[in-house]
N, C-alpha and C. Protein backbone atom coordinates (compact mmCIF):
# COMPACT_ATOMS: atom_id res chain seq x y z
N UNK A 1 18.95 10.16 3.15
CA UNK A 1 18.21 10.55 1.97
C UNK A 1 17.75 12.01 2.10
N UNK A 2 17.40 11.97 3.02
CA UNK A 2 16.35 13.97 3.89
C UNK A 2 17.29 14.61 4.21
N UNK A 3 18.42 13.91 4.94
CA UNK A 3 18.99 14.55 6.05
C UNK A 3 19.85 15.94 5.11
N UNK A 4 19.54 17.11 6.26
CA UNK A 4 20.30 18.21 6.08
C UNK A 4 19.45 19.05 5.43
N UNK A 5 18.13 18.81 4.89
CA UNK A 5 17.28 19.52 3.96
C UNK A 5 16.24 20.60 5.00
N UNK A 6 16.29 20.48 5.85
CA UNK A 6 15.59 21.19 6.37
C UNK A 6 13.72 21.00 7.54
N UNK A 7 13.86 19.50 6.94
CA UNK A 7 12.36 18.80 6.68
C UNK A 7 11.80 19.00 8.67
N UNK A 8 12.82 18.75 9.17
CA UNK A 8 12.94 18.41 10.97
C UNK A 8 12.58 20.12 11.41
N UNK A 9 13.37 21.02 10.78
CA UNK A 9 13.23 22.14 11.15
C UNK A 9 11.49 23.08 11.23
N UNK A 10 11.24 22.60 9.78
CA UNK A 10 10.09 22.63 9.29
C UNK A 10 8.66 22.02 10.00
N UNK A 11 9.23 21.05 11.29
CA UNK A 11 7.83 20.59 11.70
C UNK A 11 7.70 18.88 10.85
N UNK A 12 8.37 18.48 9.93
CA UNK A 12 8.28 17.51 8.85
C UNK A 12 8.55 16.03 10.04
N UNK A 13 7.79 15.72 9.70
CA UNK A 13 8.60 13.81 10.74
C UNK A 13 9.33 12.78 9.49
N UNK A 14 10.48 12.92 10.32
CA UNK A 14 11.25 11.97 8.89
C UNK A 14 11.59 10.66 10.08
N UNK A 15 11.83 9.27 9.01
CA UNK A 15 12.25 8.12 9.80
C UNK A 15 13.02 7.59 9.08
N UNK A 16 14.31 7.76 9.58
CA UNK A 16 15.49 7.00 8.79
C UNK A 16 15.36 7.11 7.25
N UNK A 17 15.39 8.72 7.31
CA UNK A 17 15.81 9.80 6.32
C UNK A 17 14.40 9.78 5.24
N UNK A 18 13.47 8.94 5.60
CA UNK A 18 13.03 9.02 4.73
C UNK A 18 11.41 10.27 5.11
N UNK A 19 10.79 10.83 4.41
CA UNK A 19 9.58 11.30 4.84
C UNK A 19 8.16 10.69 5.10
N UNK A 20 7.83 10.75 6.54
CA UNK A 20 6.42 10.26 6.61
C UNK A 20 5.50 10.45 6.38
N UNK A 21 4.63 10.02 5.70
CA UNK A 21 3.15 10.77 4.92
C UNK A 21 2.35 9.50 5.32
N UNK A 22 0.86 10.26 5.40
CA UNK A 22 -0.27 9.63 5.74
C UNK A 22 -0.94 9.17 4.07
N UNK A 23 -1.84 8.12 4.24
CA UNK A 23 -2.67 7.78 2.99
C UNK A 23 -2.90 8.56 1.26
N UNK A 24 -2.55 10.10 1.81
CA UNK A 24 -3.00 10.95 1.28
C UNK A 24 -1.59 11.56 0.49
N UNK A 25 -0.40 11.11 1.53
CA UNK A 25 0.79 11.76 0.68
C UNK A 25 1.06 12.75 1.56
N UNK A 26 0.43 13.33 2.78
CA UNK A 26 0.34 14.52 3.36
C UNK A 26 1.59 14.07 4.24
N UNK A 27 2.10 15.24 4.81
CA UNK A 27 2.85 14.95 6.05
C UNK A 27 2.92 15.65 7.17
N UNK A 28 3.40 15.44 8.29
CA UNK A 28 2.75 16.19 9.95
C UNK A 28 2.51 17.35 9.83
N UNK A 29 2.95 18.14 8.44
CA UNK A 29 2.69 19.39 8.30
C UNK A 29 1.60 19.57 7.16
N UNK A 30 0.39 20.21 7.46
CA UNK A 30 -0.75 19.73 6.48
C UNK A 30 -0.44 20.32 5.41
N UNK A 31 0.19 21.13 5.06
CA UNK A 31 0.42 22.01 3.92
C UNK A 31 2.20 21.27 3.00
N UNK A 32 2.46 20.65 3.47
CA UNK A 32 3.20 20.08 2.84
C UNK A 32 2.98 18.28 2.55
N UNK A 33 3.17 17.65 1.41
CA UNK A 33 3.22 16.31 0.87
C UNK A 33 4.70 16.39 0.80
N UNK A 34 4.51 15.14 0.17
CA UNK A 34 5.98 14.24 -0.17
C UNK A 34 5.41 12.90 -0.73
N UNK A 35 6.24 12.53 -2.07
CA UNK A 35 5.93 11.24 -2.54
C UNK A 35 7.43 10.84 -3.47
N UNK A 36 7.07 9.96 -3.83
CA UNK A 36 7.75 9.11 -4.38
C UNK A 36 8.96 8.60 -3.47
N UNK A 37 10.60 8.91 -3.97
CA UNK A 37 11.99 7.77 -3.24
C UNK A 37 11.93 8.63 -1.91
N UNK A 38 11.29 9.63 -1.55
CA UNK A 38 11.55 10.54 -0.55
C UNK A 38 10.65 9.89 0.37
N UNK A 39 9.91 9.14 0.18
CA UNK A 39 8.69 8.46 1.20
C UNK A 39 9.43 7.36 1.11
N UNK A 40 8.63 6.10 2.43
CA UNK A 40 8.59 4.93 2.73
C UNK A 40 8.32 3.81 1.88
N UNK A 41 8.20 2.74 1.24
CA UNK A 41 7.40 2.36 0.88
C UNK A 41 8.25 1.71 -0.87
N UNK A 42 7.40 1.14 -1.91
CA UNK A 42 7.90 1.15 -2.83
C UNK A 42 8.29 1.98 -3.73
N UNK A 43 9.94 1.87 -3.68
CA UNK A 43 10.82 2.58 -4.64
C UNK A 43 10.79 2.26 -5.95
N UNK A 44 9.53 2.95 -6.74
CA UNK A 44 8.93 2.28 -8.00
C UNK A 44 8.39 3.73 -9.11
N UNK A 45 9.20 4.11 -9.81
CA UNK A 45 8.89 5.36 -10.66
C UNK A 45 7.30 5.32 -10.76
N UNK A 46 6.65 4.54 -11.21
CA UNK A 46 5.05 4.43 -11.36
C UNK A 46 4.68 4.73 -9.82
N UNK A 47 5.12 4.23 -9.01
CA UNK A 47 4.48 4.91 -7.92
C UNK A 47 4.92 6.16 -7.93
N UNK A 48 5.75 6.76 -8.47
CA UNK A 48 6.11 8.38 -7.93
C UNK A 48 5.20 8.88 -8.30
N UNK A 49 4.79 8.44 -10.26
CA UNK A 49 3.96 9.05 -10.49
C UNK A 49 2.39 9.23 -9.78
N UNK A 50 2.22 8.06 -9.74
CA UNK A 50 0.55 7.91 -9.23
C UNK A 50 0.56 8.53 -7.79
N UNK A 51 1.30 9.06 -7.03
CA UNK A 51 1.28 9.36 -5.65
C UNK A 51 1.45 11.30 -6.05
N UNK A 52 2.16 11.50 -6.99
CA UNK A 52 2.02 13.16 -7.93
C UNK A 52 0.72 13.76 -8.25
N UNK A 53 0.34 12.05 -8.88
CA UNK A 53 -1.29 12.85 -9.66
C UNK A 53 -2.02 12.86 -8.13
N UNK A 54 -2.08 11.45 -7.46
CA UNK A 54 -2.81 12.15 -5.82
C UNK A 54 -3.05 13.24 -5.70
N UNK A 55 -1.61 13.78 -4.97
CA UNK A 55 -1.44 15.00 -4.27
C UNK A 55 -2.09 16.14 -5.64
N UNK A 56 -1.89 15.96 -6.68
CA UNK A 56 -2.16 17.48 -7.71
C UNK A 56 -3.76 17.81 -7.52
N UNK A 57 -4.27 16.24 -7.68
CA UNK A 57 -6.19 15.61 -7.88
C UNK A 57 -6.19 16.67 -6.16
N UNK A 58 -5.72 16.01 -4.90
CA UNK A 58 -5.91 16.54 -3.98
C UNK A 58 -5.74 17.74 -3.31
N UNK A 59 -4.81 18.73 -3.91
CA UNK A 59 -4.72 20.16 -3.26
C UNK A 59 -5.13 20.81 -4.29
N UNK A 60 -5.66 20.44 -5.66
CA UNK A 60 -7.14 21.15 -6.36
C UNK A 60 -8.69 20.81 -6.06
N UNK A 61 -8.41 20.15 -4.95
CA UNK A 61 -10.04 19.97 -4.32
C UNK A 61 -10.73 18.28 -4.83
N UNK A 62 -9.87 17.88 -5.70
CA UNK A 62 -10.63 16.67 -6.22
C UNK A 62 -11.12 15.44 -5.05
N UNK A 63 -11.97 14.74 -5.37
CA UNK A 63 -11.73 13.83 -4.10
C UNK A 63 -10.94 12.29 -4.66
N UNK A 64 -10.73 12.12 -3.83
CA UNK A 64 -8.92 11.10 -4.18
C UNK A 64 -9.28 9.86 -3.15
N UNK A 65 -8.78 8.62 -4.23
CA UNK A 65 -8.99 7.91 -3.47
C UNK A 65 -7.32 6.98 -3.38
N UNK A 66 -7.06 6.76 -1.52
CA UNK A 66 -5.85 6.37 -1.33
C UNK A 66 -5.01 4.87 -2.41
N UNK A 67 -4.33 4.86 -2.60
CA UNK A 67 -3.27 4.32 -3.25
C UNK A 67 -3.73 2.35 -2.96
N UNK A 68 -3.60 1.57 -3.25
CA UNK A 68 -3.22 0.19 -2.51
C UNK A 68 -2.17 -0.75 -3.02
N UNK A 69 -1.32 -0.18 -2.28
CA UNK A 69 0.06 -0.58 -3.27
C UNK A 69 0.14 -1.86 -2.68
N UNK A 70 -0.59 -2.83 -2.58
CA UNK A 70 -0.85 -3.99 -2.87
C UNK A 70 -0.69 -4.48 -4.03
N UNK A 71 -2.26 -3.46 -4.72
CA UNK A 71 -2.00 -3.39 -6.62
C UNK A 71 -1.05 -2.57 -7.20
N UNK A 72 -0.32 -2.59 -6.88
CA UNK A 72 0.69 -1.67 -8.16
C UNK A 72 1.65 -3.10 -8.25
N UNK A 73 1.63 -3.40 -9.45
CA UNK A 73 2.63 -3.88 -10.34
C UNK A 73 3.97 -4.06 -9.84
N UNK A 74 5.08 -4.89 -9.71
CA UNK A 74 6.07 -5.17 -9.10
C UNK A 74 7.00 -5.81 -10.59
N UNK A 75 8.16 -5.57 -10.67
CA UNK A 75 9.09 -6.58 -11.94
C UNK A 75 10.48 -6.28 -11.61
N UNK A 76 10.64 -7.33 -11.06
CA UNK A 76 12.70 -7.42 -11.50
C UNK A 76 13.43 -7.83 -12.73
N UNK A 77 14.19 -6.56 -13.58
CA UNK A 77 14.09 -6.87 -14.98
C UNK A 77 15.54 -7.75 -14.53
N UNK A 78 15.24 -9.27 -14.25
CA UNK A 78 16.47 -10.25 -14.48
C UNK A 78 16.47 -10.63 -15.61
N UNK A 79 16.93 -12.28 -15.26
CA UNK A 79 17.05 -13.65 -16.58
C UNK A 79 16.56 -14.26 -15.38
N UNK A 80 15.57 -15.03 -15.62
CA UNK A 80 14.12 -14.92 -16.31
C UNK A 80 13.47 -13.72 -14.98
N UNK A 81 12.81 -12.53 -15.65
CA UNK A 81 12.16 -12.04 -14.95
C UNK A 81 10.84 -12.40 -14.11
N UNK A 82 10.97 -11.58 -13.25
CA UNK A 82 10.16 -11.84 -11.86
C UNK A 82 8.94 -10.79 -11.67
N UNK A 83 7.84 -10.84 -11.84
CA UNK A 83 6.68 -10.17 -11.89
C UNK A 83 5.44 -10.25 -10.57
N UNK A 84 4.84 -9.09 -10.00
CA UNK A 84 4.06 -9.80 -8.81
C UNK A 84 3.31 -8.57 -8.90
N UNK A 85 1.94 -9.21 -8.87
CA UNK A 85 0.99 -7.79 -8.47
C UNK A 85 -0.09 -8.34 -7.45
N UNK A 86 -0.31 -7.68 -6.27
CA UNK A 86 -1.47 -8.62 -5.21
C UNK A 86 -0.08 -9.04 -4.49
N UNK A 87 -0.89 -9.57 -3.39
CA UNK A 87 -0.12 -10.08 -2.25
C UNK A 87 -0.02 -11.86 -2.09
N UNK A 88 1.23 -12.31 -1.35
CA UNK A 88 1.41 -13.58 -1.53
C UNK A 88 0.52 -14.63 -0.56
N UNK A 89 0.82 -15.76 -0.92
CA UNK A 89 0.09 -16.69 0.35
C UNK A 89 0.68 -16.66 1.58
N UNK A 90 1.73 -16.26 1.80
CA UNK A 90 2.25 -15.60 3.37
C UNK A 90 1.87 -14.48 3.89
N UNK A 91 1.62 -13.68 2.88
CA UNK A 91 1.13 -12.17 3.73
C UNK A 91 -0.43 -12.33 3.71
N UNK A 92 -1.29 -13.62 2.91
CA UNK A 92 -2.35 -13.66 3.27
C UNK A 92 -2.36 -14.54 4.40
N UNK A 93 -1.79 -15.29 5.03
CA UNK A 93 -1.44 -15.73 5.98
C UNK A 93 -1.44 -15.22 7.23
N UNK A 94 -0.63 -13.97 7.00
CA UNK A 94 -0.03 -13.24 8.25
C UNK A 94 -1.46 -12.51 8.48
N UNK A 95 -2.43 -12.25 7.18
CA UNK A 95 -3.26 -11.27 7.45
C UNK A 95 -4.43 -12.00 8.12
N UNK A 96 -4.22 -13.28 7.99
CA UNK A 96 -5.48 -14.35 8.35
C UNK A 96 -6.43 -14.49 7.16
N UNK A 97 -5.84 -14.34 6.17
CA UNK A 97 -7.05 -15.04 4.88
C UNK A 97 -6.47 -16.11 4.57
N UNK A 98 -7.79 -17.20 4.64
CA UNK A 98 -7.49 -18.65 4.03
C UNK A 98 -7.35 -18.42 2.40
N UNK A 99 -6.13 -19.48 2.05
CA UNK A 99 -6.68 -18.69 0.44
C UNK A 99 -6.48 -20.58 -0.22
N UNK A 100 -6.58 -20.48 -1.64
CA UNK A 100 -6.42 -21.32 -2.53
C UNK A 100 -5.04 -20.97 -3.80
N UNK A 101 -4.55 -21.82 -4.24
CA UNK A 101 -3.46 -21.03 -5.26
C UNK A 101 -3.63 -22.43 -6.06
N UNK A 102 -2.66 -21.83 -7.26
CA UNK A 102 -2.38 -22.88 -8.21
C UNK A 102 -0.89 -22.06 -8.81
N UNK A 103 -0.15 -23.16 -9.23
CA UNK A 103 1.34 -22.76 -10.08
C UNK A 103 1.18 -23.48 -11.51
N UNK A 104 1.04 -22.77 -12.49
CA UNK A 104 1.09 -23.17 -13.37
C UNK A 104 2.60 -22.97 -14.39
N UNK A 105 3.03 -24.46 -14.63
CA UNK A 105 4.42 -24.42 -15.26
C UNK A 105 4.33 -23.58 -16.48
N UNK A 106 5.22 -22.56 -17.23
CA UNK A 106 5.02 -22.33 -18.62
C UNK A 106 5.94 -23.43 -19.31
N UNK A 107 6.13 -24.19 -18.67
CA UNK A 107 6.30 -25.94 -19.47
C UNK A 107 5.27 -26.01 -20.71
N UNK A 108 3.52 -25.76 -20.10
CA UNK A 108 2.58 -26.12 -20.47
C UNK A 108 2.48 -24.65 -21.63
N UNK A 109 2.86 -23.60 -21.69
CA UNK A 109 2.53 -22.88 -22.59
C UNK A 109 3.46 -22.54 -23.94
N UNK A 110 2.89 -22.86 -25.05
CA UNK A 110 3.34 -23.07 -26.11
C UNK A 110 4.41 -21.83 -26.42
N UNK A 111 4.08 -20.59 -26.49
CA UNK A 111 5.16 -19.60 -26.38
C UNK A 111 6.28 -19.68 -25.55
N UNK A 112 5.84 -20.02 -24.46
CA UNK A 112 6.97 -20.11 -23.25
C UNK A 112 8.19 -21.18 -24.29
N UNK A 113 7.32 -21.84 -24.26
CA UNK A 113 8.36 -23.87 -25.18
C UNK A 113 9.46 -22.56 -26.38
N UNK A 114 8.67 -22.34 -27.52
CA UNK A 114 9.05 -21.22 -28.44
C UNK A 114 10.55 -20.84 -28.20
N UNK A 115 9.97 -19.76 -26.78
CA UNK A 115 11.18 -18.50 -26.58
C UNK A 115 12.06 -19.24 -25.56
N UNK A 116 12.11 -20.82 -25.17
CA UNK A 116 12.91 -21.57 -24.78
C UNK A 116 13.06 -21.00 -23.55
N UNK A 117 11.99 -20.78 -22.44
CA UNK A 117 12.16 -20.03 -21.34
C UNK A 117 11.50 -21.07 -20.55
N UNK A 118 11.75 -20.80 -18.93
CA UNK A 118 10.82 -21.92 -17.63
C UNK A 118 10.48 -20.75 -17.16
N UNK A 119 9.73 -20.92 -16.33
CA UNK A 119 9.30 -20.54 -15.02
C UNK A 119 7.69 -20.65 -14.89
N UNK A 120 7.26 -19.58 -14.07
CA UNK A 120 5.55 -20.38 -13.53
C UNK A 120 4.51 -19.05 -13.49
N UNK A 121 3.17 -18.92 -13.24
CA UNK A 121 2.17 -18.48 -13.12
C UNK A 121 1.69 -18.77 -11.66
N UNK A 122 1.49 -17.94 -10.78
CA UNK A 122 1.21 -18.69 -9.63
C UNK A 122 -0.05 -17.22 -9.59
N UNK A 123 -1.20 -18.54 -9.23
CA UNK A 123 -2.13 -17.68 -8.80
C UNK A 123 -2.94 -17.29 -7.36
N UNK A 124 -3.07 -16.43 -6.65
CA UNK A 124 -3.42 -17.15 -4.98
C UNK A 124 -4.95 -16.05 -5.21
N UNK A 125 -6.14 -16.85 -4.77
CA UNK A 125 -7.22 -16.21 -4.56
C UNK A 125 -7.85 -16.76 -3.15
N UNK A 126 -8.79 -16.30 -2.40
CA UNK A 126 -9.68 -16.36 -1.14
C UNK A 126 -10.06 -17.74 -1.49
N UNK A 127 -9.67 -18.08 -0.21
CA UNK A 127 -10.73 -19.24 -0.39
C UNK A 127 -11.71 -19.44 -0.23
N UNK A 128 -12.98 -19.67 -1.10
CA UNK A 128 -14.47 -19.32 -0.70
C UNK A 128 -15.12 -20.21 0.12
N UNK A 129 -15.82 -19.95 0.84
CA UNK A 129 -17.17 -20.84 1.97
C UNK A 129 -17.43 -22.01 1.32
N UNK A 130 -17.36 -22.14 -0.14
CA UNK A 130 -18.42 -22.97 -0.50
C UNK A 130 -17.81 -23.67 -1.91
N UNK A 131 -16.56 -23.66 -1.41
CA UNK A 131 -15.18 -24.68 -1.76
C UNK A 131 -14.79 -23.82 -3.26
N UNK A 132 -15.34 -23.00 -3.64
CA UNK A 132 -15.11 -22.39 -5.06
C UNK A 132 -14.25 -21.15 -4.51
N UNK A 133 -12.99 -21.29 -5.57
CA UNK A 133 -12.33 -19.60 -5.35
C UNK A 133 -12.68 -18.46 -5.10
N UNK A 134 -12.38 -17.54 -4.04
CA UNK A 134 -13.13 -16.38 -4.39
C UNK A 134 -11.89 -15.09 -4.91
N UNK A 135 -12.43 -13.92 -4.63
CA UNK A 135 -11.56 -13.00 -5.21
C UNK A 135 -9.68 -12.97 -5.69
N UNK A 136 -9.17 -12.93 -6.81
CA UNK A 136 -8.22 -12.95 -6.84
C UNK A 136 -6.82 -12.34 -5.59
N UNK A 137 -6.05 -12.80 -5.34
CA UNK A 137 -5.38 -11.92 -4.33
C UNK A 137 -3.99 -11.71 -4.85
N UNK A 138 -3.64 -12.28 -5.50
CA UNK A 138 -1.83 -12.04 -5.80
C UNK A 138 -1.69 -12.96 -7.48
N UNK A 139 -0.96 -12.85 -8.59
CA UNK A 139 -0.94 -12.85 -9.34
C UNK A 139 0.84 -12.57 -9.57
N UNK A 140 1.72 -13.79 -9.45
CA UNK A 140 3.12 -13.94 -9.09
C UNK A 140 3.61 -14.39 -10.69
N UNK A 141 4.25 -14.25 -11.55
CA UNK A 141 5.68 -14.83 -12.40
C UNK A 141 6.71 -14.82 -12.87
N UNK A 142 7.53 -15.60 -13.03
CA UNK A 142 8.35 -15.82 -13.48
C UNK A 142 9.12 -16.32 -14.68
N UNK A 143 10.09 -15.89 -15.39
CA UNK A 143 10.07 -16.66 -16.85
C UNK A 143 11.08 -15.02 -17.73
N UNK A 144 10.78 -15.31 -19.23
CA UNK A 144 11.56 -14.35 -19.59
C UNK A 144 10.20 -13.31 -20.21
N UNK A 145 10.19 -12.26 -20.00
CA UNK A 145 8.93 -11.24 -20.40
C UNK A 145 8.41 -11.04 -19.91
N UNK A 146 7.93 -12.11 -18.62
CA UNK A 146 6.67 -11.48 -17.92
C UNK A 146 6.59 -10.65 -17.34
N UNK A 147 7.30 -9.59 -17.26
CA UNK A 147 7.00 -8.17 -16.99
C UNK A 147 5.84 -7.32 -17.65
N UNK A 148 5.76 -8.14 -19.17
CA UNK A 148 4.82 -7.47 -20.27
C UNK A 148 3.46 -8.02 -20.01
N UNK A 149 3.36 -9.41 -18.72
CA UNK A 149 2.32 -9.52 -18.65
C UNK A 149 1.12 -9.24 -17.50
N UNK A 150 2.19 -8.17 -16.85
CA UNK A 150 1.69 -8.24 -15.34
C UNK A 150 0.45 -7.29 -15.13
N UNK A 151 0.71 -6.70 -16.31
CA UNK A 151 -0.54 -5.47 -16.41
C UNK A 151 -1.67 -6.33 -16.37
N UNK A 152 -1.91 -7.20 -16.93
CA UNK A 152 -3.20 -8.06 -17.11
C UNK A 152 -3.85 -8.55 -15.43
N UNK A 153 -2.59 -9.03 -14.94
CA UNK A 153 -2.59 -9.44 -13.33
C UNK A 153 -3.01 -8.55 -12.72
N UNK A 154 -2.52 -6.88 -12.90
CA UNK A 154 -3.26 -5.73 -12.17
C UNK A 154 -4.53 -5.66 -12.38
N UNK A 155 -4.99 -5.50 -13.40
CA UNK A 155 -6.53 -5.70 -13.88
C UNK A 155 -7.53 -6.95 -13.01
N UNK A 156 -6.88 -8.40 -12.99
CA UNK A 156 -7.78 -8.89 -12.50
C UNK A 156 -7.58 -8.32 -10.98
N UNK A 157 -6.23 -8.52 -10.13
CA UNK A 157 -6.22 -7.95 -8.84
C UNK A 157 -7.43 -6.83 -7.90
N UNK A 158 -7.04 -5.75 -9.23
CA UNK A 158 -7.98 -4.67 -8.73
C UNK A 158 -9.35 -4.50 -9.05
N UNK A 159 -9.54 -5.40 -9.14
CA UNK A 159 -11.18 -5.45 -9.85
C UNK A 159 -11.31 -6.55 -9.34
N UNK A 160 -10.86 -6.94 -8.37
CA UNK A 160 -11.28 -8.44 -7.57
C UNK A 160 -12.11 -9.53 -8.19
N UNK A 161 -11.53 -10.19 -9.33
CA UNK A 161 -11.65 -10.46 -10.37
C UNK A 161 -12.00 -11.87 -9.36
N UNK A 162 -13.00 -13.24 -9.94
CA UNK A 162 -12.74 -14.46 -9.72
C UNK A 162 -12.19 -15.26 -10.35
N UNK A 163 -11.35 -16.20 -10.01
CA UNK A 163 -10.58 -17.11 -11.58
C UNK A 163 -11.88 -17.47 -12.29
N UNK A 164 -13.10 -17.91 -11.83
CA UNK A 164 -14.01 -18.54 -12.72
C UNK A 164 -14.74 -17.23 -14.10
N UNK A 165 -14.28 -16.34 -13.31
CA UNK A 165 -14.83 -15.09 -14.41
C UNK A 165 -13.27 -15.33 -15.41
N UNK A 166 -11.81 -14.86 -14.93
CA UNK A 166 -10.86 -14.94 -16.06
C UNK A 166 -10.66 -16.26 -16.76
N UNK A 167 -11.23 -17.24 -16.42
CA UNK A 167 -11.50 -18.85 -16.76
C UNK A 167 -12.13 -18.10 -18.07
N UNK A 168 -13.38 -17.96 -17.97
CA UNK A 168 -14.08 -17.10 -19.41
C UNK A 168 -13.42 -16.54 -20.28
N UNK A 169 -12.17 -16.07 -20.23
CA UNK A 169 -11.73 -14.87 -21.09
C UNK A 169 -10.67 -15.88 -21.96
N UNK A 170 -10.75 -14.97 -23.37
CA UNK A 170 -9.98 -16.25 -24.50
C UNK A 170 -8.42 -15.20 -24.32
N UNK A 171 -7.56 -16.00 -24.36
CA UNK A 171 -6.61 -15.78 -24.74
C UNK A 171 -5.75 -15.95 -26.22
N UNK A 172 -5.23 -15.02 -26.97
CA UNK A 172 -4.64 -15.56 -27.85
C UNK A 172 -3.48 -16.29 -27.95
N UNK A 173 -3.80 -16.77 -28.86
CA UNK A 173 -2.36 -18.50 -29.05
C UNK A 173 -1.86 -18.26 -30.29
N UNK A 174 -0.20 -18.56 -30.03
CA UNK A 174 0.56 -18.53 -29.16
C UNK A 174 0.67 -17.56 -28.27
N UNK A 175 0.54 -17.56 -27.18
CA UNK A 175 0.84 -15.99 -26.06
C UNK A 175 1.64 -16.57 -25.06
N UNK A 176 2.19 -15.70 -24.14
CA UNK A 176 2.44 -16.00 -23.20
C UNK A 176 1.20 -15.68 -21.88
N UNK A 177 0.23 -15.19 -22.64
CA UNK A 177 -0.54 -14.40 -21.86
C UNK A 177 -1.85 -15.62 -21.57
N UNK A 178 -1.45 -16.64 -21.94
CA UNK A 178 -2.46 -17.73 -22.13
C UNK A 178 -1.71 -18.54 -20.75
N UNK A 179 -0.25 -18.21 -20.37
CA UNK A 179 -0.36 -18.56 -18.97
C UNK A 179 -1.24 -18.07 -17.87
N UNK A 180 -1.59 -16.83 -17.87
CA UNK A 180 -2.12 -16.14 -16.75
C UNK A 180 -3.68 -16.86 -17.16
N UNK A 181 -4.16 -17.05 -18.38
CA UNK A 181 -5.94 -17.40 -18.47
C UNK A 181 -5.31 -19.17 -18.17
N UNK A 182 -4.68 -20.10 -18.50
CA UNK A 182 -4.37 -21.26 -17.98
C UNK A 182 -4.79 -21.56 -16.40
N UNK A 183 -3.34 -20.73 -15.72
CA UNK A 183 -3.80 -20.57 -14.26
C UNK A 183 -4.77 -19.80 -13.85
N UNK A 184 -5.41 -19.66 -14.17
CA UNK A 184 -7.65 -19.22 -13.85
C UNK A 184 -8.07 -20.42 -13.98
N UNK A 185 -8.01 -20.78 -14.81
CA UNK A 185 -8.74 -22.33 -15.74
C UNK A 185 -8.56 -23.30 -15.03
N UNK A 186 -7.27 -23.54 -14.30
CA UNK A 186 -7.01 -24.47 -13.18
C UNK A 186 -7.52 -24.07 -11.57
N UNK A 187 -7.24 -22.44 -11.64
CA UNK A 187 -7.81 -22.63 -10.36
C UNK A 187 -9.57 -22.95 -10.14
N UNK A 188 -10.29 -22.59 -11.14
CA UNK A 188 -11.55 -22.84 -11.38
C UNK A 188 -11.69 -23.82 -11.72
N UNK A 189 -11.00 -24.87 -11.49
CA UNK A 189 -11.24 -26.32 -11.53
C UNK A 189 -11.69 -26.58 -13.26
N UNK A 190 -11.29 -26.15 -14.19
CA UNK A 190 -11.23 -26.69 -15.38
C UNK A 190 -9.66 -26.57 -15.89
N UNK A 191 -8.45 -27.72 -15.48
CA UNK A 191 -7.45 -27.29 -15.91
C UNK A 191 -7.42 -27.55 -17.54
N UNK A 192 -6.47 -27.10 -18.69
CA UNK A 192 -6.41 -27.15 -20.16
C UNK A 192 -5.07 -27.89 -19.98
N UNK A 193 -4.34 -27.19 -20.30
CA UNK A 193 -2.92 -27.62 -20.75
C UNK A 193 -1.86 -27.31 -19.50
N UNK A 194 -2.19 -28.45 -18.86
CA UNK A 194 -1.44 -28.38 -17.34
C UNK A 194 -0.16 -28.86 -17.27
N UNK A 195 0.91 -28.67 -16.91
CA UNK A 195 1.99 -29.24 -16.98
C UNK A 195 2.72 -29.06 -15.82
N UNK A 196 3.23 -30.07 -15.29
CA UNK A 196 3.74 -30.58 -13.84
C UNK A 196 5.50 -30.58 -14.22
């Protein structure tokens, strides 16, 4: 990807072509960054951007706060697309957080039935001390569109949202977006329109 550009000559640390940068976008050479397909990490145009505005916010003095591409938004535009923002119950696993999840079929959601599509809502949050969910952690689906709904998933993610708080929030009907407030509703132990 690097190779032949000069980056090695320069003082630059590249690893299997790609450029290494710290939190900040910076790399072994303080006066030079690197972001987006030229770095490690997710090969995701929105990240190029948001790792651009970084570095611009940061070598005009702003103070910047690092990236957690945890939360950034994930979508494979298939049949039926694949959507993920937050991390799964394996990598909370690996990290040592106990968590709680729920899969909610869009069997159960009336749009889903509509646009004659399957797939699921899977929600994984902390599992709290005191048997109630705690902070959202990953926000996974599948189906046809849900790419259009993952923005919502970023929102609760990064705002460490609890299902019992998005349990609260109305969704409009028909939506598909009434899967993502469904699976809250279940994980907060009030399921609606559950479907197995």
């Amino acid at each position: 990807m690097s190779a032949g550009l000069g980056y090695e000559e320069a003082g630059v640390t590249t690893d299997r072509g790609f450029v290494v940068v710290d939190e900040y976008c910076q790399t072994s050479v303080p006066t030079i960054s690197a972001v987006g397909d030229l770095t490690p990490g997710l090969q995701l145009a929105h990240v190029g951007f948001a790792e651009g505005i970084l570095v611009a916010e940061r070598v005009s003095g702003l103070d910047v706060t690092p990236i957690d591409y945890d939360g950034v938004p994930r979508i494979t535009y298939s049949n039926p697309e694949v959507a993920s923002v937050g991390i799964t119950s394996a990598t909370a696993a690996e990290r040592g957080i106990e968590t709680t999840d729920v899969n909610y079929n869009l069997g159960g959601n009336g749009r889903s039935v509509i646009l004659q599509t399957q797939g699921a809502a899977k929600v994984i949050a902390t599992a709290g001390p005191d048997g109630r969910p705690g902070p959202v952690l990953g926000v996974h689906l599948v189906g046809a569109r849900v790419g259009e709904l993952i923005a919502e998933g970023q929102l609760i993610y990064n705002w460490e949202a609890l299902p019992s708080e998005v349990a609260q929030l109305i969704h409009p009907h028909p939506t598909q977006s009434e899967a993502i407030g469904e699976a809250h509703l279940a994980l907060a132990g009030k399921p609606l329109h559950f479907h197995s």
